[in-house]
Protein backbone atom coordinates (compact mmCIF):
# COMPACT_ATOMS: atom_id res chain seq x y z
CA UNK A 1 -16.87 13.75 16.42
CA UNK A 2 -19.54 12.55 13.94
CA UNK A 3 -19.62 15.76 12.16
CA UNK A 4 -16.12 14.96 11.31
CA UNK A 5 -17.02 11.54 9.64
CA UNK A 6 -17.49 12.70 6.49
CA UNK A 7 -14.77 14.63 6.01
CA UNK A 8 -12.42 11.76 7.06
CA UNK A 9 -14.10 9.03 5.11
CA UNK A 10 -13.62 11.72 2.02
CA UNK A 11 -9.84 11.97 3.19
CA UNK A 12 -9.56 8.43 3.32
CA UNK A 13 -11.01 8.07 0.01
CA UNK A 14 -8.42 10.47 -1.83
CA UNK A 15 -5.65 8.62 -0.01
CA UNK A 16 -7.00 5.21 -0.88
CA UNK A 17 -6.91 6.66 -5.26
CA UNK A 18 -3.23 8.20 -4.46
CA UNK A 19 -2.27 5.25 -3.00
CA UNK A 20 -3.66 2.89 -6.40
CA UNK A 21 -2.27 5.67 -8.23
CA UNK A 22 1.42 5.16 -6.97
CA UNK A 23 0.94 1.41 -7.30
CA UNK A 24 0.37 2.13 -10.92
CA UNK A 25 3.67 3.99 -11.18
CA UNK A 26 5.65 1.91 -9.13
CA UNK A 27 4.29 -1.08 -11.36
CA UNK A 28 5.82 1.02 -14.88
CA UNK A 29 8.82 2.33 -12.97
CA UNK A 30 9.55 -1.73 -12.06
CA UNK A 31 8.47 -2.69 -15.98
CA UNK A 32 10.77 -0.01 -17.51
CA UNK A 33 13.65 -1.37 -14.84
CA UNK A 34 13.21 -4.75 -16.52
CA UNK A 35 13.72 -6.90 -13.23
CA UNK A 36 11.33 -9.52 -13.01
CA UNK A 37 11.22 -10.12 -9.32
CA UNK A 38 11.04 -6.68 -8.52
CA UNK A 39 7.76 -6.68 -10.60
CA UNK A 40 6.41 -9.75 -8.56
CA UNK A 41 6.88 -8.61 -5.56
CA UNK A 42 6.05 -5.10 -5.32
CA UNK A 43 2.79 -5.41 -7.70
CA UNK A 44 1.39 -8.56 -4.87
CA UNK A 45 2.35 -6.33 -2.15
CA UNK A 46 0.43 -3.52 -3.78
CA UNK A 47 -2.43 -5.87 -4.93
CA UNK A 48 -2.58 -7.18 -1.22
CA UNK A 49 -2.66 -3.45 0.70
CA UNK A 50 -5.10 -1.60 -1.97
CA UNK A 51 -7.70 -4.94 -1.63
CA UNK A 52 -7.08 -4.36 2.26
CA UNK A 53 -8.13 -0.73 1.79
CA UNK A 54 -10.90 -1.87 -0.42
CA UNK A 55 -12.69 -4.74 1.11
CA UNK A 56 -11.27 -4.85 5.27
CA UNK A 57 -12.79 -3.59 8.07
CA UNK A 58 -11.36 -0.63 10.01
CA UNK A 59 -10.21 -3.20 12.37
CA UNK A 60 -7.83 -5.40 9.75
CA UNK A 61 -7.31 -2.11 7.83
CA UNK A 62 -5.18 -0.96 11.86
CA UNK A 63 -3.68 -4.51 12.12
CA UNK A 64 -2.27 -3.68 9.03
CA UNK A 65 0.04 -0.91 10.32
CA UNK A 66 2.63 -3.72 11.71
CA UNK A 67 2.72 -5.42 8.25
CA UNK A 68 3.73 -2.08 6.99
CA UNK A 69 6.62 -1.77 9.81
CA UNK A 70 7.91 -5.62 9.19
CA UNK A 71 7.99 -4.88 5.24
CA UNK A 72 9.41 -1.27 5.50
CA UNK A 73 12.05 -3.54 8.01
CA UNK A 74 12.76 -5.90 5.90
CA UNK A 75 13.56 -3.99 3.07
CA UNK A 76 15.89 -1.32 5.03
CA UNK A 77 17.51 -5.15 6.08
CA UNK A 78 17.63 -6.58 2.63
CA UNK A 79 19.17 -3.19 1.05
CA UNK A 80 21.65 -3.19 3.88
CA UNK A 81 23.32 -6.81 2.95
């Protein structure tokens, strides 16, 4: 298991810089859209998960998988009304 460190820590790298990297688009796909809470929300909720990547522990970085399922929740809810 501990050779495999390295190559997950460099797999969790490249998915940390695709992740910022889709932030980036969704935050021009939300300017060119024009609506302003749109912008708000999703560039806070992208600020908030790639500082988590960033700056947590492994543990906060798992307890972070519910806050994925209550947003992805409450946005299938929200574009359902």
């Amino acid at each position: 298991m501990a050779a495999s460190a390295p190559y997950l820590a460099r797999l969790s790298d490249l998915a940390g810089k695709v992740g910022l990297s889709l932030a980036v688009v969704q935050f021009a796909s939300d300017i060119y859209m024009g609506d302003p809470k749109e912008i708000t929300v999703n560039t806070f909720r992208n600020i908030i998960t790639n500082s988590m990547g960033l700056y947590a522990t492994s543990a906060v970085q798992f307890s972070m998988l519910d806050i994925y399922a209550i947003d992805l929740a409450m946005t299938s809810f929200s574009n359902a009304a």
